[in-house]
N, C-alpha and C. Protein backbone atom coordinates (compact mmCIF):
# COMPACT_ATOMS: atom_id res chain seq x y z
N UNK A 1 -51.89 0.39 25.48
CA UNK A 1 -51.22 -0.36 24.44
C UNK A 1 -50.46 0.60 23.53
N UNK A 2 -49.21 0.08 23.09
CA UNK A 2 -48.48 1.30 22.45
C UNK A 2 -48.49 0.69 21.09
N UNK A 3 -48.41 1.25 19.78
CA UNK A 3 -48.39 1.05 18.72
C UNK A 3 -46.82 1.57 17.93
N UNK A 4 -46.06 1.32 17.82
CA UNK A 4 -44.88 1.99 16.98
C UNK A 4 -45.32 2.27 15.34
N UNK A 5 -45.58 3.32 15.19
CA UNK A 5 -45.70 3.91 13.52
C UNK A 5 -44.71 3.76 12.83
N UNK A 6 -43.40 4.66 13.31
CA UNK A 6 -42.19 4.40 13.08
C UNK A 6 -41.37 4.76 13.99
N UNK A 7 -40.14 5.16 14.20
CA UNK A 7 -39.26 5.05 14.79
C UNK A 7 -39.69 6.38 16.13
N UNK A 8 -39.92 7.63 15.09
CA UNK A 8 -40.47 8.76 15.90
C UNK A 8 -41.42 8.99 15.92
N UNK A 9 -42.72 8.79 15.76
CA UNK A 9 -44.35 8.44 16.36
C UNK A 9 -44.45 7.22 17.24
N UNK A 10 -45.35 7.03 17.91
CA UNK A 10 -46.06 6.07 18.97
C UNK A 10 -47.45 6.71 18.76
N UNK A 11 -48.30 5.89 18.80
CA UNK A 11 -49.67 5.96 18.99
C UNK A 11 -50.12 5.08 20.18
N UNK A 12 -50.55 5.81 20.88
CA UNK A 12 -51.29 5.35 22.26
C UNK A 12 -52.92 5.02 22.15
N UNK A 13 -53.04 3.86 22.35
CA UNK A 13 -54.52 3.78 21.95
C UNK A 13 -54.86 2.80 23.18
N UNK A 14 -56.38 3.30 24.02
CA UNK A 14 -56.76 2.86 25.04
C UNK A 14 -55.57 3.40 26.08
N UNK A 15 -56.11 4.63 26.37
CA UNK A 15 -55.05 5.13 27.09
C UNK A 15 -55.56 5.15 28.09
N UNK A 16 -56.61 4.99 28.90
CA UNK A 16 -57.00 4.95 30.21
C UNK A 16 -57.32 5.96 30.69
N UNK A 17 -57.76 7.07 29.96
CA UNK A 17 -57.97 8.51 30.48
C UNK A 17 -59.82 9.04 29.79
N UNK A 18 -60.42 9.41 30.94
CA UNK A 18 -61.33 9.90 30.72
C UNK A 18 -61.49 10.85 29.50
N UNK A 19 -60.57 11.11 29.31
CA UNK A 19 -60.64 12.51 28.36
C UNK A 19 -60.61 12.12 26.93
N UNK A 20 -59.43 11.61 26.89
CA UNK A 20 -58.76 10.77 25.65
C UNK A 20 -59.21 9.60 25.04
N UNK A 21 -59.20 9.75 23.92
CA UNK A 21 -59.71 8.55 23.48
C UNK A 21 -58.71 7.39 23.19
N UNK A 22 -57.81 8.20 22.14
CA UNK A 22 -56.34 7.62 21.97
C UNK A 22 -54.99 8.86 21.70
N UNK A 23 -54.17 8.69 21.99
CA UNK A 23 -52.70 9.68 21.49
C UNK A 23 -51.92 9.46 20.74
N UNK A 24 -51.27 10.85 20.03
CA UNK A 24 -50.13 10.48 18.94
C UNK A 24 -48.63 11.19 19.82
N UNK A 25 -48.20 10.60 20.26
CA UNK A 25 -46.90 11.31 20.67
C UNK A 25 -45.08 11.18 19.52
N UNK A 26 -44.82 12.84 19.48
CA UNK A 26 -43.52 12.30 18.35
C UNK A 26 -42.62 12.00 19.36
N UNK A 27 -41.68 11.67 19.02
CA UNK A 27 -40.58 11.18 19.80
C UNK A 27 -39.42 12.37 19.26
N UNK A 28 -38.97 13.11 20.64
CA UNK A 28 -37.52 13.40 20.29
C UNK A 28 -36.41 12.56 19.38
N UNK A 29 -35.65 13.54 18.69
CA UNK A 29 -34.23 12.72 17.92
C UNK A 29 -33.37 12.63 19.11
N UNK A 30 -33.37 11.93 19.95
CA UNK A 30 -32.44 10.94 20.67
C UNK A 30 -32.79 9.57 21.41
N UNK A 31 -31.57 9.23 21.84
CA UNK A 31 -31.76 7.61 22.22
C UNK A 31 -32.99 7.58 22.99
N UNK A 32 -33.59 6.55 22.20
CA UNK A 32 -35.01 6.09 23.06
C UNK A 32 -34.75 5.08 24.14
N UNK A 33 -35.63 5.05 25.01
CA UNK A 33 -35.34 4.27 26.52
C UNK A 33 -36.23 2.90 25.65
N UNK A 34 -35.93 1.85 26.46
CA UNK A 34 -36.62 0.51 26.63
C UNK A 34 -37.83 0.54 26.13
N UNK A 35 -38.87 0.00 25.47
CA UNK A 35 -39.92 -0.35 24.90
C UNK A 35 -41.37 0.07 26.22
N UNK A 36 -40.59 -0.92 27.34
CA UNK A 36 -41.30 -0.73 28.41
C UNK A 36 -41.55 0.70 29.40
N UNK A 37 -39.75 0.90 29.61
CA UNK A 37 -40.03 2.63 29.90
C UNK A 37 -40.24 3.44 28.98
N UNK A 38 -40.15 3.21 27.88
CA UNK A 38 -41.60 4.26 26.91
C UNK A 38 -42.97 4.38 27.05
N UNK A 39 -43.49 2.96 27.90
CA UNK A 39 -44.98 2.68 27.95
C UNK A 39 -45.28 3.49 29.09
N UNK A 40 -44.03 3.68 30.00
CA UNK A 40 -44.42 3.74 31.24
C UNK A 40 -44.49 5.84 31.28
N UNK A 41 -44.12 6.37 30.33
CA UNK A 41 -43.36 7.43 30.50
C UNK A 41 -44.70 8.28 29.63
N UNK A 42 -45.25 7.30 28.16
CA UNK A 42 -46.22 7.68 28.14
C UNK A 42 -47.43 7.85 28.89
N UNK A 43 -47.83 6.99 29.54
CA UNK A 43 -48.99 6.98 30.63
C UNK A 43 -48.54 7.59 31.20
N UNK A 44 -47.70 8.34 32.16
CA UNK A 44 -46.94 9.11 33.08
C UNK A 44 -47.60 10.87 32.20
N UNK A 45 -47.35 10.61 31.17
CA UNK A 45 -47.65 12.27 30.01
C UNK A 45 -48.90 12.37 30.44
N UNK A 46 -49.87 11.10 29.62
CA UNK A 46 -51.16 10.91 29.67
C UNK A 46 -52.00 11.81 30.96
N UNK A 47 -51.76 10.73 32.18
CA UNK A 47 -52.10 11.58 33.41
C UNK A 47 -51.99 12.72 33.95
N UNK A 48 -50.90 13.23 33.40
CA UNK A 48 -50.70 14.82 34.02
C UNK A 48 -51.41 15.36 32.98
N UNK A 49 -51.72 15.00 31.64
CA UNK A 49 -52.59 16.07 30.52
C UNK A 49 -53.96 15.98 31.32
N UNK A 50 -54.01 14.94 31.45
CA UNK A 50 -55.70 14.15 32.36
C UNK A 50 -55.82 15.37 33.15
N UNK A 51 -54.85 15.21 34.26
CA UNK A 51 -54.96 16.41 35.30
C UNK A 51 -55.16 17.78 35.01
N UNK A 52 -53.79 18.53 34.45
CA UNK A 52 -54.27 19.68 33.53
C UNK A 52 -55.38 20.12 32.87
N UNK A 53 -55.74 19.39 32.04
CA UNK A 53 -57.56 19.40 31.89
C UNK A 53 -58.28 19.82 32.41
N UNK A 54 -58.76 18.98 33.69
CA UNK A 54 -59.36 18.68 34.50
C UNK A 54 -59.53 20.31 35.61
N UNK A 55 -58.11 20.22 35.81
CA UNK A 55 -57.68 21.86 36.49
C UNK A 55 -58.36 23.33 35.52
N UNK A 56 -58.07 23.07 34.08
CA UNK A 56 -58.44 24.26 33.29
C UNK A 56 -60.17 24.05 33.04
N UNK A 57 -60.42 23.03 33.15
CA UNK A 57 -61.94 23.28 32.95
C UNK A 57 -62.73 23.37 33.99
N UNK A 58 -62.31 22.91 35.53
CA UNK A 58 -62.55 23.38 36.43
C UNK A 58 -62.52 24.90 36.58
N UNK A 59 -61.58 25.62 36.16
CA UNK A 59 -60.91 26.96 36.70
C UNK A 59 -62.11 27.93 35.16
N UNK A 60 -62.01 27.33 34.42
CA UNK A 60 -63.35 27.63 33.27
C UNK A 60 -64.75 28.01 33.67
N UNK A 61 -65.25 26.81 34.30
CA UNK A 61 -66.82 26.99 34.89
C UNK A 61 -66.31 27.75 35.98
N UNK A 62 -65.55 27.96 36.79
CA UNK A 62 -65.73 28.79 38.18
C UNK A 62 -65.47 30.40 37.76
N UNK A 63 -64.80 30.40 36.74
CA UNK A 63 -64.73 32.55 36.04
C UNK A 63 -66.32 32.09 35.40
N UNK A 64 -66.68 31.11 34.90
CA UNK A 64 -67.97 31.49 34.06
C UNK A 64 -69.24 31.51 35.15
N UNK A 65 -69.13 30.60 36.14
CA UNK A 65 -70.29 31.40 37.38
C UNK A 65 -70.28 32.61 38.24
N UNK A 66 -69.05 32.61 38.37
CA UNK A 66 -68.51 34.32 38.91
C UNK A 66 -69.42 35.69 37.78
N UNK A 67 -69.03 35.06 36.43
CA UNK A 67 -69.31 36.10 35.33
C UNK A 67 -70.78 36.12 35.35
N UNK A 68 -71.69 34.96 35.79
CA UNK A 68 -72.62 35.54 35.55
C UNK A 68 -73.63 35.79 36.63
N UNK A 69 -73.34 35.87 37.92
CA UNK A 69 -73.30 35.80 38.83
C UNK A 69 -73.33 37.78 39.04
N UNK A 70 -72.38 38.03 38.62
CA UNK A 70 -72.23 39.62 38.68
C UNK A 70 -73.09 40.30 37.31
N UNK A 71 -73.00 39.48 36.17
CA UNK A 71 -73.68 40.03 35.26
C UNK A 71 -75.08 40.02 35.93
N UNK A 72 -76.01 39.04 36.97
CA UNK A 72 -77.02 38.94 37.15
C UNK A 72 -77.26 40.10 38.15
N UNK A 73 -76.22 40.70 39.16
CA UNK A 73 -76.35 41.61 40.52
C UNK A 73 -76.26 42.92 39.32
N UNK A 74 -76.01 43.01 38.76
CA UNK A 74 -75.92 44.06 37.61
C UNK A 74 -77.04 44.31 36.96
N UNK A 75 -77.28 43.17 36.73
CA UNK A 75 -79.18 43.62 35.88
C UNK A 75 -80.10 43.89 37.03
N UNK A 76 -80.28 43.22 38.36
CA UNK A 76 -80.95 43.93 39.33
C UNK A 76 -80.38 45.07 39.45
N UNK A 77 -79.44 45.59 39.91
CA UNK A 77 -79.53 47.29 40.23
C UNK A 77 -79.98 47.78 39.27
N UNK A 78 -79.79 47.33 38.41
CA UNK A 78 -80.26 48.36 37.30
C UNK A 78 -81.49 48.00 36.99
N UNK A 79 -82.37 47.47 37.47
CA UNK A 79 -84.00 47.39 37.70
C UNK A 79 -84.49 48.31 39.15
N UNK A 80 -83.09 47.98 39.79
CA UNK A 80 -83.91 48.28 40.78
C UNK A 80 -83.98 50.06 40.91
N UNK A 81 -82.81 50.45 40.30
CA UNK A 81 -82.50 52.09 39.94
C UNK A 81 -83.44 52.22 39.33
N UNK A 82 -84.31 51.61 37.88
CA UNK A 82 -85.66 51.97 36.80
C UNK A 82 -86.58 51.93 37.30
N UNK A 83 -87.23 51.19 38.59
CA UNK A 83 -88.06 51.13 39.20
C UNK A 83 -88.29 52.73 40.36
N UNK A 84 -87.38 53.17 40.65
CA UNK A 84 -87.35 53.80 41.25
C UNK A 84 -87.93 55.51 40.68
């Protein structure tokens, strides 16, 4: 559902995205398209942020199991060198 604030805000609320709850998008200073291809162009934004997300917090936990993963082969040698 799109909300018009004023001419250059839209507020997107119930945006259909896991992530989001609701959006504020400004609007460029030029001619705005149709009411409808605004709706359509926002949800179009929406989803690719969805995606992006999705990609960076994926790509987040996989350096943070790597990191500790080696931090852990690291504390064994180095037990296993003190033991020695």
């Amino acid at each position: 559902m799109l909300k018009g604030v004023n001419k250059n805000v839209i507020e997107v609320k119930n945006s259909n995205s896991k992530y989001f709850d609701r959006a504020i998008l400004f609007l460029k200073e030029v001619q705005l398209p149709e009411p409808v291809q605004l709706s359509h162009l926002a949800d179009a934004y929406l989803r690719e942020m969805d995606r992006s997300y999705h990609t960076r917090l994926v790509v987040r936990l996989v350096i943070s199991g790597v990191r500790f993963v080696l931090a852990a082969s690291a504390g064994a040698v180095v037990a296993l060198l003190a033991v020695q």
